[in-house]
C-alpha atoms as a PDB file:
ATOM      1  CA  UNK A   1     -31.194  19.313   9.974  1.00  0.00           C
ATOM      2  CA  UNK A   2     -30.557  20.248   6.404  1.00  0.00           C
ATOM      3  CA  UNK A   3     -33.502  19.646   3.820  1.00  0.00           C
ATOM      4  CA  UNK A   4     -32.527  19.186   0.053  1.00  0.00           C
ATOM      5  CA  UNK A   5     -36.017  19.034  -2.440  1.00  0.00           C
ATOM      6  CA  UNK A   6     -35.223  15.892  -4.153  1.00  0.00           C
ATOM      7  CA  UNK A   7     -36.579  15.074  -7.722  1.00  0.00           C
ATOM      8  CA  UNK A   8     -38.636  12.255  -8.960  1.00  0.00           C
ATOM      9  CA  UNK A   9     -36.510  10.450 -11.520  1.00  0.00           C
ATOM     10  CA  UNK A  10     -34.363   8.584  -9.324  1.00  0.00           C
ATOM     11  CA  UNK A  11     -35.572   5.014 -10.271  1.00  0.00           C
ATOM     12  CA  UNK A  12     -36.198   5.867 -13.902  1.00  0.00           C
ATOM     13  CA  UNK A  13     -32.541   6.881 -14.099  1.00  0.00           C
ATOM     14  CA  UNK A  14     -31.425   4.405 -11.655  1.00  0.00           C
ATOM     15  CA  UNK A  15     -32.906   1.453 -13.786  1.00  0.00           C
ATOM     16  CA  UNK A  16     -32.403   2.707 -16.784  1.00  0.00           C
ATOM     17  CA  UNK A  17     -28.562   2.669 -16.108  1.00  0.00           C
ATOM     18  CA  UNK A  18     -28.878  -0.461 -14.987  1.00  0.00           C
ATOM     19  CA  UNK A  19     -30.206  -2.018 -17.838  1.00  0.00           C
ATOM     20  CA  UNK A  20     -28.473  -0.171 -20.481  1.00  0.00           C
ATOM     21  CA  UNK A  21     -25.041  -1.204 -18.608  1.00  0.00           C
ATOM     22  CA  UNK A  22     -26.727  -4.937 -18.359  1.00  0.00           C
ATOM     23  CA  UNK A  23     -27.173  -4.784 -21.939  1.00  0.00           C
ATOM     24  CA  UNK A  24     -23.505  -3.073 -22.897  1.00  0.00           C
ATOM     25  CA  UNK A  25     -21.784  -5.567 -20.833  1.00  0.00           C
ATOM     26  CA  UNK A  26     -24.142  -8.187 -23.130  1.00  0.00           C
ATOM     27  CA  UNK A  27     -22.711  -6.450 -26.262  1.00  0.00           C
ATOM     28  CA  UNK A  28     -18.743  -6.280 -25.295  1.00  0.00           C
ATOM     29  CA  UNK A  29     -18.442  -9.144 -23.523  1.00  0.00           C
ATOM     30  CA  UNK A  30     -20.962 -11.616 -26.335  1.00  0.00           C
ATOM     31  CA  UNK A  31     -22.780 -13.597 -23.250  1.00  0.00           C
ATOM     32  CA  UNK A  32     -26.395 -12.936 -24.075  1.00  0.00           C
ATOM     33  CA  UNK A  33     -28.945 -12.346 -21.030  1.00  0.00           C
ATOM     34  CA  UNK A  34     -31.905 -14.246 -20.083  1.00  0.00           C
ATOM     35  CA  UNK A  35     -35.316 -13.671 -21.442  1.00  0.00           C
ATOM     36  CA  UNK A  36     -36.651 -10.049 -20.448  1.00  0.00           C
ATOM     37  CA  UNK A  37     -39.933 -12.037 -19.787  1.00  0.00           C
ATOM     38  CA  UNK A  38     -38.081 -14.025 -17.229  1.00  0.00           C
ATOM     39  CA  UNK A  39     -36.315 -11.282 -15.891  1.00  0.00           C
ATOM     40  CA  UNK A  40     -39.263  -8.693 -15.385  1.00  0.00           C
ATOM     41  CA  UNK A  41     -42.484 -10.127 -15.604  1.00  0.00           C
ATOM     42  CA  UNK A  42     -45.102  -8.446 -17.429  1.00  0.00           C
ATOM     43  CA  UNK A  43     -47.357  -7.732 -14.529  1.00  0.00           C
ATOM     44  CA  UNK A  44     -47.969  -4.190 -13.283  1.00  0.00           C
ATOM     45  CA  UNK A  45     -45.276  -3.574 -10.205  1.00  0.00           C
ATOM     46  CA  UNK A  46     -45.422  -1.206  -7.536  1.00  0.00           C
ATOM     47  CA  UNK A  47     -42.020   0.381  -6.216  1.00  0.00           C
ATOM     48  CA  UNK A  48     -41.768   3.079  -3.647  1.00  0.00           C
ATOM     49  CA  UNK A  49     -40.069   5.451  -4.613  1.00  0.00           C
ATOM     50  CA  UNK A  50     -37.898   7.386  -1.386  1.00  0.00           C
ATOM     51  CA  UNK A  51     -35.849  10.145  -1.495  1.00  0.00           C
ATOM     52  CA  UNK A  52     -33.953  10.996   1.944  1.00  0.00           C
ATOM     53  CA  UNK A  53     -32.690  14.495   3.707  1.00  0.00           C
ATOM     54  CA  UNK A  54     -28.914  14.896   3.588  1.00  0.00           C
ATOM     55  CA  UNK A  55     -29.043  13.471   7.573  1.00  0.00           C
ATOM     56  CA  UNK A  56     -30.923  10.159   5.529  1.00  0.00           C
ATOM     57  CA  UNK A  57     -33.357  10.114   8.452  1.00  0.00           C
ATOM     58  CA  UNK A  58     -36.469  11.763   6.561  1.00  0.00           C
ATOM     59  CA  UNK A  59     -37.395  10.995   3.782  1.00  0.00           C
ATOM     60  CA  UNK A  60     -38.009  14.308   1.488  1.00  0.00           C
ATOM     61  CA  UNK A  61     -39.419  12.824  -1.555  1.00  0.00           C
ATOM     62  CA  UNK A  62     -41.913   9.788  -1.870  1.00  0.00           C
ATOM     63  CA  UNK A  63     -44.033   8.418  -4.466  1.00  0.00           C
ATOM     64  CA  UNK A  64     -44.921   5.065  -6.081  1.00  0.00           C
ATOM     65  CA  UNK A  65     -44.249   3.805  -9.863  1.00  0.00           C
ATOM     66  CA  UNK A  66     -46.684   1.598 -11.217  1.00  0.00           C
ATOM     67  CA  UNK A  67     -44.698   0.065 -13.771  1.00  0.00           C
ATOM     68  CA  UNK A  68     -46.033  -1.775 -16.847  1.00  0.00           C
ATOM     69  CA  UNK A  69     -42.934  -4.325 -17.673  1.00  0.00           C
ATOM     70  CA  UNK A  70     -44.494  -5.387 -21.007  1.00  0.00           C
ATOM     71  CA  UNK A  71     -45.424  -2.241 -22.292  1.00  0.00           C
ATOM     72  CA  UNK A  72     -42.758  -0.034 -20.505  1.00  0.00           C
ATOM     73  CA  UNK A  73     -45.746   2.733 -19.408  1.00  0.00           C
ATOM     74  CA  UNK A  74     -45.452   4.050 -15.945  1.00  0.00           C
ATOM     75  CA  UNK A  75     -47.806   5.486 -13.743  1.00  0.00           C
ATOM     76  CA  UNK A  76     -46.175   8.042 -10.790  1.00  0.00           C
ATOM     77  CA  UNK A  77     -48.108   9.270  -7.778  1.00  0.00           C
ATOM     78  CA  UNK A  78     -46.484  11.929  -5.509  1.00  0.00           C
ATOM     79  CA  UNK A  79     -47.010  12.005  -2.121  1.00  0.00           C
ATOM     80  CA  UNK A  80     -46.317  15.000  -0.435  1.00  0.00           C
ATOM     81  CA  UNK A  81     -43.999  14.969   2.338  1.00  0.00           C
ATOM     82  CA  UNK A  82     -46.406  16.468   4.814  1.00  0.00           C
ATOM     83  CA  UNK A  83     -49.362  14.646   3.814  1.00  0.00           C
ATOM     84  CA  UNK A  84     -51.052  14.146   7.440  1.00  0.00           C
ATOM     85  CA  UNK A  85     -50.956  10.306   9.087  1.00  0.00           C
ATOM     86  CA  UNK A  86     -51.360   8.414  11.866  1.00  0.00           C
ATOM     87  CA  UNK A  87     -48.131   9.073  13.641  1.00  0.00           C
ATOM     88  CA  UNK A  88     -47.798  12.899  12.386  1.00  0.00           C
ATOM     89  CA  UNK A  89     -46.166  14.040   9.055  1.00  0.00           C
ATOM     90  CA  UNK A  90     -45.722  11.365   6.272  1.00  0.00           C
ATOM     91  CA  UNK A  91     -41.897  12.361   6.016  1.00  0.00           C
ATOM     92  CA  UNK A  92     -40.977  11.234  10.056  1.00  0.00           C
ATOM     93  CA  UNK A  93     -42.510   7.526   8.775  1.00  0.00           C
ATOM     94  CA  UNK A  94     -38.916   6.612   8.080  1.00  0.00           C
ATOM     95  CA  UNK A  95     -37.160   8.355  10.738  1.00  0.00           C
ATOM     96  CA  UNK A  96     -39.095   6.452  13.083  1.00  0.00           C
ATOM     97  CA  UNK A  97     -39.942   2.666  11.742  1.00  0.00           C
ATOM     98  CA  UNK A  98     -37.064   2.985   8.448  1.00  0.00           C
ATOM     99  CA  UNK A  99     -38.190   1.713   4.919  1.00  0.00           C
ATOM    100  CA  UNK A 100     -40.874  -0.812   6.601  1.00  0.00           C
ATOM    101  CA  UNK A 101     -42.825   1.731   8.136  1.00  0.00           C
ATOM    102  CA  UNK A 102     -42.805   4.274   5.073  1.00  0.00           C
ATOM    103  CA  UNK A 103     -44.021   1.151   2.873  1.00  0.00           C
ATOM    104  CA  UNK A 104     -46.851   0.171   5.429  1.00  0.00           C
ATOM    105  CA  UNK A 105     -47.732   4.186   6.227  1.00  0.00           C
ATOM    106  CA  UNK A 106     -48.106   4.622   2.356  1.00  0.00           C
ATOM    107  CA  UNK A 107     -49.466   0.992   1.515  1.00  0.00           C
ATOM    108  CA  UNK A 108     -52.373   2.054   4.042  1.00  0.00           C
ATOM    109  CA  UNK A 109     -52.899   5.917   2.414  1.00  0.00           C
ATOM    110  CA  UNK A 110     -53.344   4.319  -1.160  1.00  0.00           C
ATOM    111  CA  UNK A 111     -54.761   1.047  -0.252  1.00  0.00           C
ATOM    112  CA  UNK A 112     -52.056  -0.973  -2.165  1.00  0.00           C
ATOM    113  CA  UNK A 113     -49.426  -3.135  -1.668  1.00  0.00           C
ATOM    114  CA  UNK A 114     -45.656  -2.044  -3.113  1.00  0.00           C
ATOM    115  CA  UNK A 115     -43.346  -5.186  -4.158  1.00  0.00           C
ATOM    116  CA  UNK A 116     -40.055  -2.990  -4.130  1.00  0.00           C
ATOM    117  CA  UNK A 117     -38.176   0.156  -3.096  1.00  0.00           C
ATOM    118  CA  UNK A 118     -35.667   2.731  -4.208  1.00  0.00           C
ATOM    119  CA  UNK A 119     -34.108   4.793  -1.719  1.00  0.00           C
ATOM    120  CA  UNK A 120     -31.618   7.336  -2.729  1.00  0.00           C
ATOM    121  CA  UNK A 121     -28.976  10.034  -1.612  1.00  0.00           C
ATOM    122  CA  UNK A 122     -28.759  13.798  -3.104  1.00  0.00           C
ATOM    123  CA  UNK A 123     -25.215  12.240  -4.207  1.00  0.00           C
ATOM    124  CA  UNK A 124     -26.966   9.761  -6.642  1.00  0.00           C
ATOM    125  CA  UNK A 125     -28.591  12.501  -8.318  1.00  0.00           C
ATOM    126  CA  UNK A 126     -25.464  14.751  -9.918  1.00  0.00           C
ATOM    127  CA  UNK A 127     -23.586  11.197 -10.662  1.00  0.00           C
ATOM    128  CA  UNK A 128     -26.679  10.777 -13.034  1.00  0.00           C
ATOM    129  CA  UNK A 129     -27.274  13.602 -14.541  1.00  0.00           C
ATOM    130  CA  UNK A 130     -23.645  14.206 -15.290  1.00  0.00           C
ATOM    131  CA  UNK A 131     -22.964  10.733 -16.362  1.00  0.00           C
ATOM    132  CA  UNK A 132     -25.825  11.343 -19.183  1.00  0.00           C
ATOM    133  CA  UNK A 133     -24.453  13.965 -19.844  1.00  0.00           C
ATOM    134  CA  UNK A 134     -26.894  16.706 -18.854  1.00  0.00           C
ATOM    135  CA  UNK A 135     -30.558  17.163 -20.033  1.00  0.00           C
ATOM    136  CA  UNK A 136     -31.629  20.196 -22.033  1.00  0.00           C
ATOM    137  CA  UNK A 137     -34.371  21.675 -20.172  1.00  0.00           C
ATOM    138  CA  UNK A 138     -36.868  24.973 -20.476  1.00  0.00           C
ATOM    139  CA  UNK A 139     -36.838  26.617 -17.083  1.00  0.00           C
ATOM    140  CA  UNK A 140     -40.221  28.081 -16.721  1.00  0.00           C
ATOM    141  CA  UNK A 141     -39.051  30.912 -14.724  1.00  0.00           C
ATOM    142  CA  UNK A 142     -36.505  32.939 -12.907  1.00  0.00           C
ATOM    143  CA  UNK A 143     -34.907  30.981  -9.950  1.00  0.00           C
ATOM    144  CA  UNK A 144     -32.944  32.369  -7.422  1.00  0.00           C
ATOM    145  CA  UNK A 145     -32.923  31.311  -3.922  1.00  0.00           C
ATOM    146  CA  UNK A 146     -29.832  31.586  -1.311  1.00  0.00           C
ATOM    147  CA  UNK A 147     -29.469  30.210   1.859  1.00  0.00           C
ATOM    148  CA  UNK A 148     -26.039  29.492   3.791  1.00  0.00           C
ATOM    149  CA  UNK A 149     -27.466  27.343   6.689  1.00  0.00           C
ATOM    150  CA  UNK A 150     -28.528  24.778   3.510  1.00  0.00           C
ATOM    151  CA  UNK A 151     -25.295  25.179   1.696  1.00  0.00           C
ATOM    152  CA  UNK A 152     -27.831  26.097  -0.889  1.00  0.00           C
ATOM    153  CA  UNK A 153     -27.664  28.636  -4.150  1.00  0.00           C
ATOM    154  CA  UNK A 154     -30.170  28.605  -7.102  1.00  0.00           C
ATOM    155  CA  UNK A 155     -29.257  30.718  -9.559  1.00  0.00           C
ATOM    156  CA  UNK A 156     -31.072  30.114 -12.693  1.00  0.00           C
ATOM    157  CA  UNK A 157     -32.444  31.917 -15.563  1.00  0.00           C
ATOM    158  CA  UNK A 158     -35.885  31.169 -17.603  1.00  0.00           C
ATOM    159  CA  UNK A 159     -35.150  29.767 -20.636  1.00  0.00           C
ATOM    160  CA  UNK A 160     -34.334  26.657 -22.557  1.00  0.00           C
ATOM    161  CA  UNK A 161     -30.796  25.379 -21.080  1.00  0.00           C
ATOM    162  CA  UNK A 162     -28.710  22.364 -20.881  1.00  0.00           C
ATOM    163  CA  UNK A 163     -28.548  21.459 -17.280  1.00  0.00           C
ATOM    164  CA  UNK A 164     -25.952  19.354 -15.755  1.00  0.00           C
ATOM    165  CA  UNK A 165     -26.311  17.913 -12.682  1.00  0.00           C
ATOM    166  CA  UNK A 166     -25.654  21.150 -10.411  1.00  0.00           C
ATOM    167  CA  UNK A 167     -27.812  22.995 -12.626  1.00  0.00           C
ATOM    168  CA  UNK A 168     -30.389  20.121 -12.677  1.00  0.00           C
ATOM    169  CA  UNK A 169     -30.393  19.941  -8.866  1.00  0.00           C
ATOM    170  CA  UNK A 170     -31.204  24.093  -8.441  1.00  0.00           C
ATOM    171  CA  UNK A 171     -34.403  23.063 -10.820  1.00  0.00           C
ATOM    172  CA  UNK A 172     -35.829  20.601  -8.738  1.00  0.00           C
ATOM    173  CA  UNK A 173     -35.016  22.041  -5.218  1.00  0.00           C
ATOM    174  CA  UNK A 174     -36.354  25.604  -6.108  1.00  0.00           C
ATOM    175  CA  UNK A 175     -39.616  26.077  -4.397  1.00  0.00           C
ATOM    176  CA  UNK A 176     -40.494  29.366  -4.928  1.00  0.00           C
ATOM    177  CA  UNK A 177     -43.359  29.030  -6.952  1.00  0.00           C
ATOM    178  CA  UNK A 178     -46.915  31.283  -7.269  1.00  0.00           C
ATOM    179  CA  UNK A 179     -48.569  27.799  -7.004  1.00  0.00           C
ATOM    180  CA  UNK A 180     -46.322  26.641  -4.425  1.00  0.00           C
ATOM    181  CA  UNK A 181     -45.874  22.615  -4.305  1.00  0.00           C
ATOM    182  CA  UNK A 182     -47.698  21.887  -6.726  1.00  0.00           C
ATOM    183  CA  UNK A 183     -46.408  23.303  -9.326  1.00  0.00           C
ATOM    184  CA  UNK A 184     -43.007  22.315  -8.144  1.00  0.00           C
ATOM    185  CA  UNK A 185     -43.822  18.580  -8.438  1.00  0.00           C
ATOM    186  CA  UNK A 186     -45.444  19.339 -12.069  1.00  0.00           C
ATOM    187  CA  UNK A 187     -42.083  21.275 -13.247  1.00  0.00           C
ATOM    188  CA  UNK A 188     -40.467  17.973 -11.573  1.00  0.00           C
ATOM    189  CA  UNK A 189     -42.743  15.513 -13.307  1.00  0.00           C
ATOM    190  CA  UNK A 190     -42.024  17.458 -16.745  1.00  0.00           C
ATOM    191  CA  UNK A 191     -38.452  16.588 -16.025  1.00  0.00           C
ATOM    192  CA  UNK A 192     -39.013  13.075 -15.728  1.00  0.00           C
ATOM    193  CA  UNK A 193     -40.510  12.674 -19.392  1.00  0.00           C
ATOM    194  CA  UNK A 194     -37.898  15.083 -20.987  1.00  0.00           C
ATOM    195  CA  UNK A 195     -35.161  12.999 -19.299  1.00  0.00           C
ATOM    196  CA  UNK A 196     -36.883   9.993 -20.371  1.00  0.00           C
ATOM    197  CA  UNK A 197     -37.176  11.009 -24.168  1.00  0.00           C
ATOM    198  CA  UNK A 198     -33.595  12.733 -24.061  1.00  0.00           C
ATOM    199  CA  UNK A 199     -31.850   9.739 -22.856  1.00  0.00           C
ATOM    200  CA  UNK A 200     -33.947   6.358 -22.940  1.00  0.00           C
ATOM    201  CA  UNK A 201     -31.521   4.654 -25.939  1.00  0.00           C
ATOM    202  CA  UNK A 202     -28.774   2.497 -26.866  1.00  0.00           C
ATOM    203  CA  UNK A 203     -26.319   4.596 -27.505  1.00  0.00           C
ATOM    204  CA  UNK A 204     -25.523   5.482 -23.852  1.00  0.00           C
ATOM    205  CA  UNK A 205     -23.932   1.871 -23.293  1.00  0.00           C
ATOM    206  CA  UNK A 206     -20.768   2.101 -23.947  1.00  0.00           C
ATOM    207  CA  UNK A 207     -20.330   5.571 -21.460  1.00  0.00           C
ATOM    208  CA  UNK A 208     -22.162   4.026 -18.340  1.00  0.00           C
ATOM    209  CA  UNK A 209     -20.474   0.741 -17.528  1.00  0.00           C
ATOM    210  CA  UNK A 210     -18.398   2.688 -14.693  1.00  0.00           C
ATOM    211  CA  UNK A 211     -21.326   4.384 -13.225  1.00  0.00           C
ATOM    212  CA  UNK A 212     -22.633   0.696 -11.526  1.00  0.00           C
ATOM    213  CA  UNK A 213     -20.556   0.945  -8.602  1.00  0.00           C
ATOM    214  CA  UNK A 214     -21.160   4.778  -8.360  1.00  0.00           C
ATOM    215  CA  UNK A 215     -25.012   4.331  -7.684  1.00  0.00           C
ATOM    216  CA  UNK A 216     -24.395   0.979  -6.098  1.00  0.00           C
ATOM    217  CA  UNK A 217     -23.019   3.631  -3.365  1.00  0.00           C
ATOM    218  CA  UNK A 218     -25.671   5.749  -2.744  1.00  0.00           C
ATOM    219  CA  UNK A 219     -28.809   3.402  -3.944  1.00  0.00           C
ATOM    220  CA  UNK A 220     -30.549   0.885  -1.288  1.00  0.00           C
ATOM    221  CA  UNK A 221     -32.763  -1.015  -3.116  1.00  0.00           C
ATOM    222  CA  UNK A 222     -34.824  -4.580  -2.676  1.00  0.00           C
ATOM    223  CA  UNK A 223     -34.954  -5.083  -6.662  1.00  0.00           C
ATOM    224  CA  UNK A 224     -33.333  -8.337  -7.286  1.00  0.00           C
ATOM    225  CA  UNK A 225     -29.945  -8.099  -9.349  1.00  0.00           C
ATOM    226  CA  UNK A 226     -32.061 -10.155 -11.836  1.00  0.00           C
ATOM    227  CA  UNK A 227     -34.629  -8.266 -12.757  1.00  0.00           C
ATOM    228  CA  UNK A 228     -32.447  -4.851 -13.686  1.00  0.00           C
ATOM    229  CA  UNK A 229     -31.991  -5.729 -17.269  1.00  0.00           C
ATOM    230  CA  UNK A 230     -35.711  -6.186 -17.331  1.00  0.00           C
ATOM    231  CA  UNK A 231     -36.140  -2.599 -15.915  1.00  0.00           C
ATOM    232  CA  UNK A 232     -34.040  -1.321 -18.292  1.00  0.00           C
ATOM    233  CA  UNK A 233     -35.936  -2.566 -20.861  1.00  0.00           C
ATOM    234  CA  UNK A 234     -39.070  -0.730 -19.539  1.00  0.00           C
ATOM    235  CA  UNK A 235     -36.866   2.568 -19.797  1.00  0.00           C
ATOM    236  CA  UNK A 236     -35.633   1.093 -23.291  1.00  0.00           C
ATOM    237  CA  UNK A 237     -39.354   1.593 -23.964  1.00  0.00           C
ATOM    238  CA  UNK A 238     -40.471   4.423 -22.827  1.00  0.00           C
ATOM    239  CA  UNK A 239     -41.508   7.951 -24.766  1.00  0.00           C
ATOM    240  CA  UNK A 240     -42.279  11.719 -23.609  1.00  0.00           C
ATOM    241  CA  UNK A 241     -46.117   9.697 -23.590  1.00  0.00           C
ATOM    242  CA  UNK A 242     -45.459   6.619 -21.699  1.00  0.00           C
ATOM    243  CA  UNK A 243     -44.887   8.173 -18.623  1.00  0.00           C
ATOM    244  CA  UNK A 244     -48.817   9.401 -16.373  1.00  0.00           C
ATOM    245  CA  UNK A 245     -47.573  11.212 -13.487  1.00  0.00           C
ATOM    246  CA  UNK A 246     -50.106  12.572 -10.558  1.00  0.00           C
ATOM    247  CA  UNK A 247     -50.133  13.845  -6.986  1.00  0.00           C
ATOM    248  CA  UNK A 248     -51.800  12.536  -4.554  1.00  0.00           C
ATOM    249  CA  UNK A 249     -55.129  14.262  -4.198  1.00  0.00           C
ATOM    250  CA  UNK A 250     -55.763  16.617  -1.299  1.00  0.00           C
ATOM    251  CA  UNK A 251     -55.178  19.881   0.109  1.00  0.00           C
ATOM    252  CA  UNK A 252     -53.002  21.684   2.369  1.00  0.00           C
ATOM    253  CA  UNK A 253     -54.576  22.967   5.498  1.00  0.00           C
ATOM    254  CA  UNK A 254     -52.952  24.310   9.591  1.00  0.00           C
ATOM    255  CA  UNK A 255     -54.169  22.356  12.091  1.00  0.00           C
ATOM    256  CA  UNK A 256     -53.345  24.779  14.726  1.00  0.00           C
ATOM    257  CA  UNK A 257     -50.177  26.093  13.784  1.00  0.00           C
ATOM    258  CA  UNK A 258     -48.808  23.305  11.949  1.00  0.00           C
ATOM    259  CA  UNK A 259     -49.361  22.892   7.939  1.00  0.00           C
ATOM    260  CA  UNK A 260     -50.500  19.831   6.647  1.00  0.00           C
ATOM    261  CA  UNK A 261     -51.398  18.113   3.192  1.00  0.00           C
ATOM    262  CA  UNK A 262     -54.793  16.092   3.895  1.00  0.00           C
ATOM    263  CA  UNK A 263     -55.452  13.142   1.559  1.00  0.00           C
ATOM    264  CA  UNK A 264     -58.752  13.570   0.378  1.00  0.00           C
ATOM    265  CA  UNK A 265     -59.692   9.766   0.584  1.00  0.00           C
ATOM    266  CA  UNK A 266     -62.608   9.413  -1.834  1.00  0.00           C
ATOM    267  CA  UNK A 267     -60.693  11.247  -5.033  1.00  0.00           C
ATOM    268  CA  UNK A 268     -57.225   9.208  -4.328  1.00  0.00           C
ATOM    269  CA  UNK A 269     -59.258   6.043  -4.307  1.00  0.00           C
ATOM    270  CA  UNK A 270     -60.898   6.615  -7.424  1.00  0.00           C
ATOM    271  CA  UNK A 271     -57.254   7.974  -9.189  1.00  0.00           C
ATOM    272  CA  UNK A 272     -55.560   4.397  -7.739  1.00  0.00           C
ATOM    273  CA  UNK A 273     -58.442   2.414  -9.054  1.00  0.00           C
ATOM    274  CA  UNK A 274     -57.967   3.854 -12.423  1.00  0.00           C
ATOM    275  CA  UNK A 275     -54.562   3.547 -12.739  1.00  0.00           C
ATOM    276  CA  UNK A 276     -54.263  -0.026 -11.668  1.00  0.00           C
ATOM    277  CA  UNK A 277     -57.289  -0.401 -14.419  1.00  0.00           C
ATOM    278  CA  UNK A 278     -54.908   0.722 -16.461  1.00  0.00           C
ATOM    279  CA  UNK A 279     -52.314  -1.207 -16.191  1.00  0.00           C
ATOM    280  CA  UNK A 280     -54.236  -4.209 -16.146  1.00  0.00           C
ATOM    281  CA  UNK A 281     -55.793  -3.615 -19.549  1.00  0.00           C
ATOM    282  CA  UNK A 282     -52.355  -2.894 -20.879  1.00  0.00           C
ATOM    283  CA  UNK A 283     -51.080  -6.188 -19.802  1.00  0.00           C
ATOM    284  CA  UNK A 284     -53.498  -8.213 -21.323  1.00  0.00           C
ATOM    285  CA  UNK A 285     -52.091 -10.103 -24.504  1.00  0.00           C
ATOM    286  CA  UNK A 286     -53.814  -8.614 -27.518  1.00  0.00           C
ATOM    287  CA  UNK A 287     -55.715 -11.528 -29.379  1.00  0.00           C
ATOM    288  CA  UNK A 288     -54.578 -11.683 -32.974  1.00  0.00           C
ATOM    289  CA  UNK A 289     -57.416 -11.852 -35.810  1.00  0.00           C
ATOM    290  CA  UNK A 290     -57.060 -14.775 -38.245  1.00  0.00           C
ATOM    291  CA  UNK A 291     -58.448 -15.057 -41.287  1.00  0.00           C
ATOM    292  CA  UNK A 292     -61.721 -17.800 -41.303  1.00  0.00           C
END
């Protein structure tokens, strides 16, 4: 089966759309929306985060957004996709139970429980990048990587480029790496915030209305029609800074002749703790000081 390496801004972009096309439709059309509080509450959410192989049985990309809706900061954990569980590999959760399994496989590895999911085709990717426009982008090194049986061709250069969605796609695919995975999901964490501060503003809303039904096509997702405008407003939010991204901690190790990444339980407890610590603390209402 073909594998595509999938990035990790999926629901950023996805949600920010949605909201910023929530909010254009609010400005052409004069019908104001509800209150963002009502909408999105201000309470941390979880929201799995899965991005499937081009046969959308495996999922090739997973990791959970801890998202601060009064704030708009976001906390992202990656999970690698070989990350060793009770059935096998982490990535054949969804191939055998579908979205439910994943979400209880990954609830269980972090000790958590997840409100939504985002799942998302290679497809949804270019529309978004090439909607917005492209993102300009340093690429920290050569890439070049061919192979026919994936229909795949990286061909980049290092440098500082603008990348549209093709060229965005080669970035977060390439794998070939000195410090192999993970410094692919760093270089595809970096991407995330310079997406973020690149296109995280008003003045997208009058280009994106058409680009609903596009990721309507190729996005499953649980989140409630309701509560878009309110994620948009998190993206509406959001700098370089406001976005904490980690992997999962662990280490990759054969078990015979089969590679694995094993959690290391103690360190990912501690990391989960923190961030939902975190997020608590930021959603506390700050008391204001009056004078006696």
């Amino acid at each position: 089966m073909t594998k595509a390496r999938k990035i990790v801004t999926i629901l950023l972009v996805v949600c920010m759309l949605l909201g910023i096309c929530s909010i254009g439709s609010w400005v052409i059309t004069g019908n104001p929306p509800q209150l963002l509080s009502a909408l999105f509450p201000a309470k941390s959410r979880t929201v799995l985060i899965l991005g499937m192989d081009n046969g959308g049985l495996r999922s090739d990309v997973m990791m959970v957004a801890f998202i601060n809706g009064r704030t708009g900061n976001v906390d992202i954990v990656s999970i690698p996709r070989d990350t060793k569980v009770r059935i096998g590999k982490l990535t054949s959760a969804h191939a055998i139970g579908g979205v439910e399994q994943t979400k209880e496989t990954i609830e269980e590895l972090l000790n958590i429980e997840i409100d939504n999911y985002v799942k998302f085709s290679f497809k949804t990717f270019n529309d978004v990048i090439d909607a917005l426009g492209g993102v300009d982008y340093y690429v920290p090194q050569d890439m070049y990587h061919n192979d026919p049986t994936q229909d795949l061709l990286i061909d980049l250069e290092e440098g500082m480029q603008h990348l549209d969605g093709d060229k965005a796609q080669q970035l977060v695919r390439f794998r070939g790496y000195p410090m192999g995975d993970e410094q692919r999901i760093k270089v595809q964490q970096d991407f995330i915030k310079e997406l973020v501060k690149q296109k995280a503003n008003l003045g997208l809303i009058f280009r994106l209305p058409g680009l609903i039904s596009k990721i309507g096509e190729t996005v499953e997702t649980d989140i409630p029609q309701s509560q878009w405008l309110g994620l948009g407003n998190v993206a509406l939010k959001m700098d370089k800074n406001a976005i904490s991204t980690y992997q999962m901690p662990g280490s990759a190790q054969y078990i015979g002749r089969v590679s694995y990444y094993l959690q290391d339980e103690r360190e990912t407890k501690e990391l989960i703790e923190e961030i939902l610590e975190r997020q608590k603390a930021r959603t506390k209402p700050v008391k204001e000081e009056t004078d006696e």
